[in-house]
N, C-alpha and C. Protein backbone atom coordinates (compact mmCIF):
# COMPACT_ATOMS: atom_id res chain seq x y z
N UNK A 1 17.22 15.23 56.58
CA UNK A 1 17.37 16.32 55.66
C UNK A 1 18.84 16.66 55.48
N UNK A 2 19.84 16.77 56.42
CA UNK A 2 21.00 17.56 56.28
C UNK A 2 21.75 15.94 55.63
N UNK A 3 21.33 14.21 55.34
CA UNK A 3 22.22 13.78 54.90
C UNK A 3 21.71 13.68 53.24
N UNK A 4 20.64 14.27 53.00
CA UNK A 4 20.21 14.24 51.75
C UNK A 4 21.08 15.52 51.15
N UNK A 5 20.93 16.56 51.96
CA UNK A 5 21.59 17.95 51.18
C UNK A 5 23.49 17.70 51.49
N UNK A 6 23.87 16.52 52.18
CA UNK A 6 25.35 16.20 51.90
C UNK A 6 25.23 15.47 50.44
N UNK A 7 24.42 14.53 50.42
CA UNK A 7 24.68 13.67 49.48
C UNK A 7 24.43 14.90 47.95
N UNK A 8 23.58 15.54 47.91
CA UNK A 8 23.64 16.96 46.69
C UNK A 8 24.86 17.17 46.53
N UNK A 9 25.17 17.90 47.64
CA UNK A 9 26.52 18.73 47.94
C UNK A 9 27.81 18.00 47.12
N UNK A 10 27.61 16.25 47.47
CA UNK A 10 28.95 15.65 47.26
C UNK A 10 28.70 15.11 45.74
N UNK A 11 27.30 14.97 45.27
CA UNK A 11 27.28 14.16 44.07
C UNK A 11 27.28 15.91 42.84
N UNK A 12 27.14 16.64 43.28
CA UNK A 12 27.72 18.30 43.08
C UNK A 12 28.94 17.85 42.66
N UNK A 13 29.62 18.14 43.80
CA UNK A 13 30.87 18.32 43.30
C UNK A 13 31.83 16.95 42.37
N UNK A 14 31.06 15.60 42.33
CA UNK A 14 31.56 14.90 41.72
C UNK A 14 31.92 13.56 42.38
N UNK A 15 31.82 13.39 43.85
CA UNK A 15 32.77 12.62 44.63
C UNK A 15 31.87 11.33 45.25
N UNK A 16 29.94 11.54 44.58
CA UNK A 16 29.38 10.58 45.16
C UNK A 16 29.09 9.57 43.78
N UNK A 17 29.05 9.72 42.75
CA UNK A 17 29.18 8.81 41.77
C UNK A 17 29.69 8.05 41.63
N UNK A 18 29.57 6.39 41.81
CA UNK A 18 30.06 5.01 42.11
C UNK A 18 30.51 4.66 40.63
N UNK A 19 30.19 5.43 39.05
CA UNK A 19 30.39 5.04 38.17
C UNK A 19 31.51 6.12 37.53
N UNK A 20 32.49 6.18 36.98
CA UNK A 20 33.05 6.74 36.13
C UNK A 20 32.59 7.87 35.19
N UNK A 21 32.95 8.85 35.03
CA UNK A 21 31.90 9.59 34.19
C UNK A 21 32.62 9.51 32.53
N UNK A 22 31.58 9.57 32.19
CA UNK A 22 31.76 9.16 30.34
C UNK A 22 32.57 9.92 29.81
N UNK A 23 33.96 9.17 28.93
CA UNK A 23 34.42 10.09 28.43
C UNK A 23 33.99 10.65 27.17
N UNK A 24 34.29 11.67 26.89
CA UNK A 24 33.76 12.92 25.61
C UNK A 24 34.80 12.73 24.92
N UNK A 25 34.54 11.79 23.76
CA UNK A 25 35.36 11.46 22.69
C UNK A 25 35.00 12.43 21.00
N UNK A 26 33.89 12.97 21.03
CA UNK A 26 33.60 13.61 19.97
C UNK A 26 32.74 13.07 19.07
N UNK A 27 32.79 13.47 17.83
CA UNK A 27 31.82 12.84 16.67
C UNK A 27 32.19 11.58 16.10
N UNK A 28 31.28 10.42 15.98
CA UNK A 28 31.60 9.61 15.45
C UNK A 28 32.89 9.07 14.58
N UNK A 29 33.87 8.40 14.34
CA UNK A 29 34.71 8.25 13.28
C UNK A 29 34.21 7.35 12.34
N UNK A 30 34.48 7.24 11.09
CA UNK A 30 34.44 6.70 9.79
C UNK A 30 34.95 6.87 8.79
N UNK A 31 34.99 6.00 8.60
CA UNK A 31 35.57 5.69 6.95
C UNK A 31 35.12 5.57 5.44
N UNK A 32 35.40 6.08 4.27
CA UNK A 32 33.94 5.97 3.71
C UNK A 32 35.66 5.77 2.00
N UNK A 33 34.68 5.27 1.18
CA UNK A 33 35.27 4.49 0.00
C UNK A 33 34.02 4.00 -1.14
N UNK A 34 34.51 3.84 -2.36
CA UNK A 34 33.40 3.78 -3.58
C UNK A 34 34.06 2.31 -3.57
N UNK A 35 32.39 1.74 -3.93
CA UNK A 35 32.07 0.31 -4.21
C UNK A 35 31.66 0.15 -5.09
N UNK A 36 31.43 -0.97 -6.14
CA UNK A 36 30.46 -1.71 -7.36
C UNK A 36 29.20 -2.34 -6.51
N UNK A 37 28.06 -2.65 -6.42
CA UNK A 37 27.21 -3.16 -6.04
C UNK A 37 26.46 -4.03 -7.41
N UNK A 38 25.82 -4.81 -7.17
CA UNK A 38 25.09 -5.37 -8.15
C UNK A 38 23.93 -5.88 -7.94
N UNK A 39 23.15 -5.24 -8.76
CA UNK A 39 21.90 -5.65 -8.79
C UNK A 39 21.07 -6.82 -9.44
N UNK A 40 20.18 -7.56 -9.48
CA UNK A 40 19.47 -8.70 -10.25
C UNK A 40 18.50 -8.74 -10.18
N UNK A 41 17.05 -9.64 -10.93
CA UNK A 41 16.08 -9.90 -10.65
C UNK A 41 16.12 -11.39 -10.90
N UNK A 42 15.01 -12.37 -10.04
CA UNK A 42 14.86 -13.49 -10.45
C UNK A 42 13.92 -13.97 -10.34
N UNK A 43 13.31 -14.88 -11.15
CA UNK A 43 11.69 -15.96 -10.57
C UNK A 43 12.39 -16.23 -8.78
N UNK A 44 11.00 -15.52 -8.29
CA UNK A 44 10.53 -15.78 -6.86
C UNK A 44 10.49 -16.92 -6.66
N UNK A 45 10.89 -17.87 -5.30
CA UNK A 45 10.00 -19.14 -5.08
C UNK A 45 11.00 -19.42 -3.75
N UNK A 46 10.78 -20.54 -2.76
CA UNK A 46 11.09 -20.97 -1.87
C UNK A 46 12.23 -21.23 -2.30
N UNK A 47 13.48 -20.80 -1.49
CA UNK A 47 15.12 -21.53 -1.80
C UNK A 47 15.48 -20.53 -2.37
N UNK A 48 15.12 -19.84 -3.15
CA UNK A 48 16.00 -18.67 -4.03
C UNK A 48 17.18 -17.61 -3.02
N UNK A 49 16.84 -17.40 -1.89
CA UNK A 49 18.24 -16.95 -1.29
C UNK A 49 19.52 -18.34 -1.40
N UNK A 50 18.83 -19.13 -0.99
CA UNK A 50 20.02 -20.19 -1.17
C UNK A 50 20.37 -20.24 -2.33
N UNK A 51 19.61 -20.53 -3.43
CA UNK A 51 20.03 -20.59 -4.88
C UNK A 51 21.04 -19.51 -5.37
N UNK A 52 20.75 -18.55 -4.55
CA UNK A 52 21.82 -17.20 -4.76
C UNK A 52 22.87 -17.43 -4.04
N UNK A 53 22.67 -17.74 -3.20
CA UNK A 53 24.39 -17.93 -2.11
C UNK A 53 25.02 -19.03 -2.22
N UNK A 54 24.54 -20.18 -2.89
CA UNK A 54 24.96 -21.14 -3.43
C UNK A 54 25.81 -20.95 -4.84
N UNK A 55 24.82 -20.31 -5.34
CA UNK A 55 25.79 -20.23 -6.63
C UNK A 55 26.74 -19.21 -6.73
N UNK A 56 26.90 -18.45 -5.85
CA UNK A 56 28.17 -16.98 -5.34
C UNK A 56 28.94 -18.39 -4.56
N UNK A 57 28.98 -19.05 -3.94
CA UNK A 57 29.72 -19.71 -3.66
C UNK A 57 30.70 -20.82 -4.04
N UNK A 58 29.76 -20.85 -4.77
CA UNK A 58 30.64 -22.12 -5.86
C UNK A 58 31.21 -21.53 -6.80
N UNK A 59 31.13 -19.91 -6.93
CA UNK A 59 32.24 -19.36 -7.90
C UNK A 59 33.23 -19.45 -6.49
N UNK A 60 32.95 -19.02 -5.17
CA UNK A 60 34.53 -18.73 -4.27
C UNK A 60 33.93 -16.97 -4.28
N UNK A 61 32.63 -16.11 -4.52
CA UNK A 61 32.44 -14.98 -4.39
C UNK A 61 32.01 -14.67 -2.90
N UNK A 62 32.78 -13.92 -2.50
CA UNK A 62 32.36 -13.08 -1.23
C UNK A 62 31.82 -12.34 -0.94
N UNK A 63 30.35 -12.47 -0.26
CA UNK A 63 29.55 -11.47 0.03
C UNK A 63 29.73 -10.67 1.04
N UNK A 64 29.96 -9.33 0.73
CA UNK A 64 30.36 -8.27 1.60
C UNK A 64 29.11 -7.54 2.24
N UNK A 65 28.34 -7.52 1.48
CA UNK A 65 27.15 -6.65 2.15
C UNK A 65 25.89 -7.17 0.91
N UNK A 66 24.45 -7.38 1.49
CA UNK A 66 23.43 -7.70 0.51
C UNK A 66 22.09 -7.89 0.76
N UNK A 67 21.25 -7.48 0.57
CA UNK A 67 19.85 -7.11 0.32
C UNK A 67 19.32 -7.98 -0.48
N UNK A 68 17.87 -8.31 0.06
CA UNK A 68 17.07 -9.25 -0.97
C UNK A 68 15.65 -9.28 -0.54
N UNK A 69 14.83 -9.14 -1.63
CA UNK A 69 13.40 -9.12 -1.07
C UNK A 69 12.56 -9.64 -2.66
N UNK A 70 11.51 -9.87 -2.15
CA UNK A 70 10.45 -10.16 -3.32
C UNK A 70 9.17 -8.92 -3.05
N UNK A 71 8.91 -8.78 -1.80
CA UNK A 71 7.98 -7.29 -1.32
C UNK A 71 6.69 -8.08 -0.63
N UNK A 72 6.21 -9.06 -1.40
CA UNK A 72 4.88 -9.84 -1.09
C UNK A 72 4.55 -10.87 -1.61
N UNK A 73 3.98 -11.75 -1.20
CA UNK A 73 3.82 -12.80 -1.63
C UNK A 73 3.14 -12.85 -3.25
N UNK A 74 2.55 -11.37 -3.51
CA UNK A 74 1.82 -11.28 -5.02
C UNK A 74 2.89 -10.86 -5.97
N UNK A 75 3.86 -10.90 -5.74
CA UNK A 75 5.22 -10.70 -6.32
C UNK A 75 5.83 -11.42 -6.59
N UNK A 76 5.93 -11.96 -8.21
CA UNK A 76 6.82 -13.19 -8.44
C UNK A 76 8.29 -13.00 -8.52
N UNK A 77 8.93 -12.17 -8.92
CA UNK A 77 10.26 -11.64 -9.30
C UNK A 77 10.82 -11.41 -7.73
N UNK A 78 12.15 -11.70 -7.49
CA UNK A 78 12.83 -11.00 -6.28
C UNK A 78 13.95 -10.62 -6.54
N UNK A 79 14.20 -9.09 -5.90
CA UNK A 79 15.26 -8.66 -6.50
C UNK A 79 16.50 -8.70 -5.46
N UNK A 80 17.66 -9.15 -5.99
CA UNK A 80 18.70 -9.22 -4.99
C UNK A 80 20.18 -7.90 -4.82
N UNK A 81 20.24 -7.44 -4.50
CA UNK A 81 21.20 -6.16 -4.41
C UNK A 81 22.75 -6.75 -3.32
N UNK A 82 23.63 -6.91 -4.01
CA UNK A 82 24.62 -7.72 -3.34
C UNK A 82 25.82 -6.39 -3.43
N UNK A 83 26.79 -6.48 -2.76
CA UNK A 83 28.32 -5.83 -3.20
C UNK A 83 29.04 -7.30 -2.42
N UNK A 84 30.05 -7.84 -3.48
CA UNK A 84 31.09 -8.95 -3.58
C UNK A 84 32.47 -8.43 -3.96
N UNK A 85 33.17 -9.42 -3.63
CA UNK A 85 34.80 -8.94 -4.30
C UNK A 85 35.09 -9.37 -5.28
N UNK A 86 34.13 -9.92 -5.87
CA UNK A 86 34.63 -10.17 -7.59
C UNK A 86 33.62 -10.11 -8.42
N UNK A 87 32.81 -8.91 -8.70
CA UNK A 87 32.14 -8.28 -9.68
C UNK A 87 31.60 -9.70 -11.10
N UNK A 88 32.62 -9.63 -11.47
CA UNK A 88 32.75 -10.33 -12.95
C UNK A 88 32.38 -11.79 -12.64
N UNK A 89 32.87 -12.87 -11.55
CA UNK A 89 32.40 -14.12 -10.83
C UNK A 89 30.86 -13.64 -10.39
N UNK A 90 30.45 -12.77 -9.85
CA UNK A 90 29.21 -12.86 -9.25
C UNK A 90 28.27 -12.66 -10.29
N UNK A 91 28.46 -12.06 -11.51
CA UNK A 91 27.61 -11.71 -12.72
C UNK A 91 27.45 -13.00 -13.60
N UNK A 92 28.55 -13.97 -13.69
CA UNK A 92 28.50 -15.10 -14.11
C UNK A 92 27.62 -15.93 -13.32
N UNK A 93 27.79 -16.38 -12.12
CA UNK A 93 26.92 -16.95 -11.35
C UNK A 93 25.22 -16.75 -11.21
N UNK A 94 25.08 -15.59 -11.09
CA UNK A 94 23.70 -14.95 -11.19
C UNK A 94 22.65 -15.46 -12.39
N UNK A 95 23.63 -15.06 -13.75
CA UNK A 95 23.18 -15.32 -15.14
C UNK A 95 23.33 -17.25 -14.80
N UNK A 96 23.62 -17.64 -14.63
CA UNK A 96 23.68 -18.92 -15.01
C UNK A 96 22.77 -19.70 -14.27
N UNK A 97 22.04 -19.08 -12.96
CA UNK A 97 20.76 -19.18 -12.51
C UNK A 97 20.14 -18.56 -13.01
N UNK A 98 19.86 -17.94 -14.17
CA UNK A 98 18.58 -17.50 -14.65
C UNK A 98 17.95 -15.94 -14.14
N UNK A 99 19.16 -15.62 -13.56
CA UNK A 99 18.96 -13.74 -12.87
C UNK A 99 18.95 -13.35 -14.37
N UNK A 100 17.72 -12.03 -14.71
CA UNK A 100 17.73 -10.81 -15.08
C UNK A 100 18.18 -9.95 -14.86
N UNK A 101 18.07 -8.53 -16.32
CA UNK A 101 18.15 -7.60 -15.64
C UNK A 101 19.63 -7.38 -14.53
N UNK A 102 20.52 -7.47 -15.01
CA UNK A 102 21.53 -7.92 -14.26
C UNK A 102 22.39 -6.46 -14.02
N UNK A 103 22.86 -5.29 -13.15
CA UNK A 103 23.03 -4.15 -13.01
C UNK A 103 24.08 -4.08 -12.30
N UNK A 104 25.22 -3.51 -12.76
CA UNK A 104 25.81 -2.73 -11.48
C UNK A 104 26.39 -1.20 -11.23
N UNK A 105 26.21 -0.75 -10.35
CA UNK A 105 26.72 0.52 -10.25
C UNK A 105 27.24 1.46 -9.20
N UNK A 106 27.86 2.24 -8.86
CA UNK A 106 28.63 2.65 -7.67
C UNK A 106 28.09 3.10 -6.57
N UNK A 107 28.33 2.66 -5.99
CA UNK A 107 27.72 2.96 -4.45
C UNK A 107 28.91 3.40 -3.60
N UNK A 108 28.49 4.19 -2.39
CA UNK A 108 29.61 4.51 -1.01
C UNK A 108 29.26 3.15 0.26
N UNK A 109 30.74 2.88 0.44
CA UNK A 109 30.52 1.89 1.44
C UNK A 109 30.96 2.78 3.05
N UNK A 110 30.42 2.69 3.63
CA UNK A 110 31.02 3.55 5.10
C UNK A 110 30.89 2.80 6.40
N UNK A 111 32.08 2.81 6.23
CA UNK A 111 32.67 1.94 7.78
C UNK A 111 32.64 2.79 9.20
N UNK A 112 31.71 2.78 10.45
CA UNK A 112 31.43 3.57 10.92
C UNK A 112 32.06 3.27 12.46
N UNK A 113 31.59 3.89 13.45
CA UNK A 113 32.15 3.53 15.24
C UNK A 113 30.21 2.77 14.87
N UNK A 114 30.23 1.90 15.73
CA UNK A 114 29.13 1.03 16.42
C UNK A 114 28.13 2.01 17.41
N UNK A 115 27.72 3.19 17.06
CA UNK A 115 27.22 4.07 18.33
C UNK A 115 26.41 4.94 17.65
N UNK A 116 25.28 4.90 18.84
CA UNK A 116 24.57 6.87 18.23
C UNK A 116 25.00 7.97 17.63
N UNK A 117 24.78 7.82 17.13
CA UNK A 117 24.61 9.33 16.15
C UNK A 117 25.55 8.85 14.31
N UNK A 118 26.07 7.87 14.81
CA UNK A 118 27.03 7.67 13.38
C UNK A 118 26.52 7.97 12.10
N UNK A 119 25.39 7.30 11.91
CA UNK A 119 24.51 7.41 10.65
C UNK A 119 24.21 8.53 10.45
N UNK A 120 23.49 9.07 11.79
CA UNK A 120 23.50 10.77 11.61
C UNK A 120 24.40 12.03 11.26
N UNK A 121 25.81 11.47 11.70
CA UNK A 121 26.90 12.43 11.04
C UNK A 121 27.17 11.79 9.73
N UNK A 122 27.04 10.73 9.23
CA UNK A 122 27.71 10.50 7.54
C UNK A 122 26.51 11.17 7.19
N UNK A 123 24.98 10.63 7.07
CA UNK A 123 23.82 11.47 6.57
C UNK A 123 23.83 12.69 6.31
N UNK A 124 24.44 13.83 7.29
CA UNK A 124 24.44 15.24 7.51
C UNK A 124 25.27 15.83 7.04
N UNK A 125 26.67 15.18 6.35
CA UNK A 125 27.63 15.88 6.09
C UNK A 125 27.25 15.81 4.31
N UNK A 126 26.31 14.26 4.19
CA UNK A 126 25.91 14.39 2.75
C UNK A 126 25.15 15.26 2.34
N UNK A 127 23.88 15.69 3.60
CA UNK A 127 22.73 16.73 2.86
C UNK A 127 23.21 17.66 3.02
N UNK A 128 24.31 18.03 3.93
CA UNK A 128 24.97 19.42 3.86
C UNK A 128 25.91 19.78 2.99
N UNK A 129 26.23 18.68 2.20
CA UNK A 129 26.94 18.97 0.50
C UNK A 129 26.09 19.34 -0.34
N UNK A 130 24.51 19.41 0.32
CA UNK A 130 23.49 19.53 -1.05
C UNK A 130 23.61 18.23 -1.72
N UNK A 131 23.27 16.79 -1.50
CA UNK A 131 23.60 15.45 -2.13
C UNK A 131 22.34 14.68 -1.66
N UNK A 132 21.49 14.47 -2.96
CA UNK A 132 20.02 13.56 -2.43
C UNK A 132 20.83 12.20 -1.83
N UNK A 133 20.20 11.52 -0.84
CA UNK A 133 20.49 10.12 -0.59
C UNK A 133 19.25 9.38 -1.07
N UNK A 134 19.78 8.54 -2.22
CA UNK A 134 18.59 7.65 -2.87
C UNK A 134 18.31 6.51 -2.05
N UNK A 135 19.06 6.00 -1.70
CA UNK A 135 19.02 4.33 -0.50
C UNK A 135 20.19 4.00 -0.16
N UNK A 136 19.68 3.74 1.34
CA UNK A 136 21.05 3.22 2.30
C UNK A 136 20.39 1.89 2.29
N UNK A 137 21.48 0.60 3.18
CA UNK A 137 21.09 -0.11 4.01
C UNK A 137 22.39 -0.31 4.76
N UNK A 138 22.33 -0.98 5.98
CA UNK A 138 23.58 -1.21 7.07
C UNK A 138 22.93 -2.06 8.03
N UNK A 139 24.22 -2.61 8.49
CA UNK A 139 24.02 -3.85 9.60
C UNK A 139 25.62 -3.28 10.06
N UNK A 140 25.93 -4.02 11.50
CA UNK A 140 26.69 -3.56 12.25
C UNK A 140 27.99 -4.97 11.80
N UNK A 141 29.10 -4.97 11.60
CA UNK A 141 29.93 -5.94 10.91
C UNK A 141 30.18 -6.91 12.38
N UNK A 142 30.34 -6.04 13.51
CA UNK A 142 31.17 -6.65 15.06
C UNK A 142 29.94 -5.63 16.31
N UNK A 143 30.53 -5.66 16.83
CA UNK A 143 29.84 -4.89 17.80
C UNK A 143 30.58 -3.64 17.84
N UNK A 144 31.87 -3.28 17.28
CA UNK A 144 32.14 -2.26 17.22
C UNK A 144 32.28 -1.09 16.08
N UNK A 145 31.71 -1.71 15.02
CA UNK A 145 32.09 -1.20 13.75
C UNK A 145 30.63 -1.50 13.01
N UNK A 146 30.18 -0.71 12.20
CA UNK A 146 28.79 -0.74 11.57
C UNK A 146 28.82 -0.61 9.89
N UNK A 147 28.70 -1.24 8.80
CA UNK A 147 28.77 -0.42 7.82
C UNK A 147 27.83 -0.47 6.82
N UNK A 148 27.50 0.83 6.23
CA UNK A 148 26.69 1.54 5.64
C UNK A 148 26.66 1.42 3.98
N UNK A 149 25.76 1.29 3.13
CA UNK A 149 25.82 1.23 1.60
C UNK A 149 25.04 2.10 1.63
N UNK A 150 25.44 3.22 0.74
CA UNK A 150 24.56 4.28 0.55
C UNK A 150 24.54 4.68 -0.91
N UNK A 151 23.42 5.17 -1.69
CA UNK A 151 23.96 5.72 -2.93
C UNK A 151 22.91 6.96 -2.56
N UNK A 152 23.95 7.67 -3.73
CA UNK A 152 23.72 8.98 -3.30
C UNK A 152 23.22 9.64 -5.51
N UNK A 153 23.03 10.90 -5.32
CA UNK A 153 22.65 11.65 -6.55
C UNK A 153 24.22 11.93 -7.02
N UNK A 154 24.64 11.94 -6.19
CA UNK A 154 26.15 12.58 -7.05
C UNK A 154 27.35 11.25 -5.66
N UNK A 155 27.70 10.25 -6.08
CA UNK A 155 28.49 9.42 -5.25
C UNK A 155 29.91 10.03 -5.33
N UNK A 156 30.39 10.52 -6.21
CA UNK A 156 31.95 11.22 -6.20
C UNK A 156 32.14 12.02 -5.37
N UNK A 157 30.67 13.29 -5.65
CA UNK A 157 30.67 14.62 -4.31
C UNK A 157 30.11 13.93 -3.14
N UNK A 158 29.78 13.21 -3.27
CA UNK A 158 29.62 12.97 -1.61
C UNK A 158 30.79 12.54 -0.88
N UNK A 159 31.71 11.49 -1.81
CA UNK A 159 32.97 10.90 -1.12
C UNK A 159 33.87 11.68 -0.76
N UNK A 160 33.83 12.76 -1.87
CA UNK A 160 34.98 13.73 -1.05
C UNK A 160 34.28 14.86 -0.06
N UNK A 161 33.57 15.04 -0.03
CA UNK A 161 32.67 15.77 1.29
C UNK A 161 32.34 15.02 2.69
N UNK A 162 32.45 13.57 2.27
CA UNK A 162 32.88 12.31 3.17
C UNK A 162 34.12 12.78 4.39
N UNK A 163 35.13 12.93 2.60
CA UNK A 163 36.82 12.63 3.32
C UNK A 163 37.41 14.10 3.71
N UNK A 164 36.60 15.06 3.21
CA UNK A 164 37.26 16.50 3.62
C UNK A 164 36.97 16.44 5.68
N UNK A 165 35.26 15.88 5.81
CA UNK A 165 34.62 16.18 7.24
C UNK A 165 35.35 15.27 8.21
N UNK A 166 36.10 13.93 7.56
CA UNK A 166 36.75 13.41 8.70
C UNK A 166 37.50 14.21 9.25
């Protein structure tokens, strides 16, 4: 009993913990900036992601961030949602495979810390501007950095309600 109520006593005051205690760095950091995204539709079928990244490639277009689905197999059309660094090359490419419906329009890109809660502070600072979020998607770029495509009801007020909360 009296080496259990030492070991209290000492992990109390701090001195029995074999691990470091976490430092308290604060709220997430990020970065946040307006993007072009582009949208398409195309006849569904086996290969069509390749047919898409093939032909962004053979312009030399860089895919920065991109989405693609058909929904179900009773779904002939698949729609592809890309952001690239050359807008005008990737719209050529698309059309010349036979993409529809060919769209683009501004989206927020947000470069985040790799950790809990991140999504939750860019999210919160948007609904707390009063700003619907229509659709995100994100994947993590490294293990330390995550980034986010979001469009929003109003993308201007959100960016600067973005850049005021950093």
């Amino acid at each position: 009993m009296a080496k259990t109520a030492k070991k209290a006593a000492s992990k109390k005051a701090g001195k029995a913990s074999p691990k470091p205690a976490a430092k308290k760095t604060g709220a997430p950091a990020f970065t946040a900036r307006t993007a072009k995204e582009i949208t398409a539709t195309i006849l569904d079928g086996v290969g069509m992601t390749a047919k898409v990244a093939a032909a962004l490639a053979a312009e030399k277009v860089n895919i920065l961030a991109a989405t693609g689905y058909s929904a179900s197999g009773f779904r002939r059309m698949a729609t592809f949602t890309l952001i690239v660094d050359d807008l005008e090359k990737a719209e050529k490419a698309l059309d010349e495979i036979g993409a529809d419906n060919i769209q683009d329009q501004s989206v927020i890109m947000v470069e985040t810390e790799n950790r809990p809660g991140a999504l939750e502070r860019v999210s919160r600072i948007i609904a707390d501007a009063g700003i619907a979020i229509y659709y995100f998607y994100a994947t993590t770029s490294s293990g330390r950095t995550a980034t986010s495509v979001i469009k929003t009801a109003n993308d201007r007020k959100a960016i600067i309600a973005l850049n005021k909360a950093r």
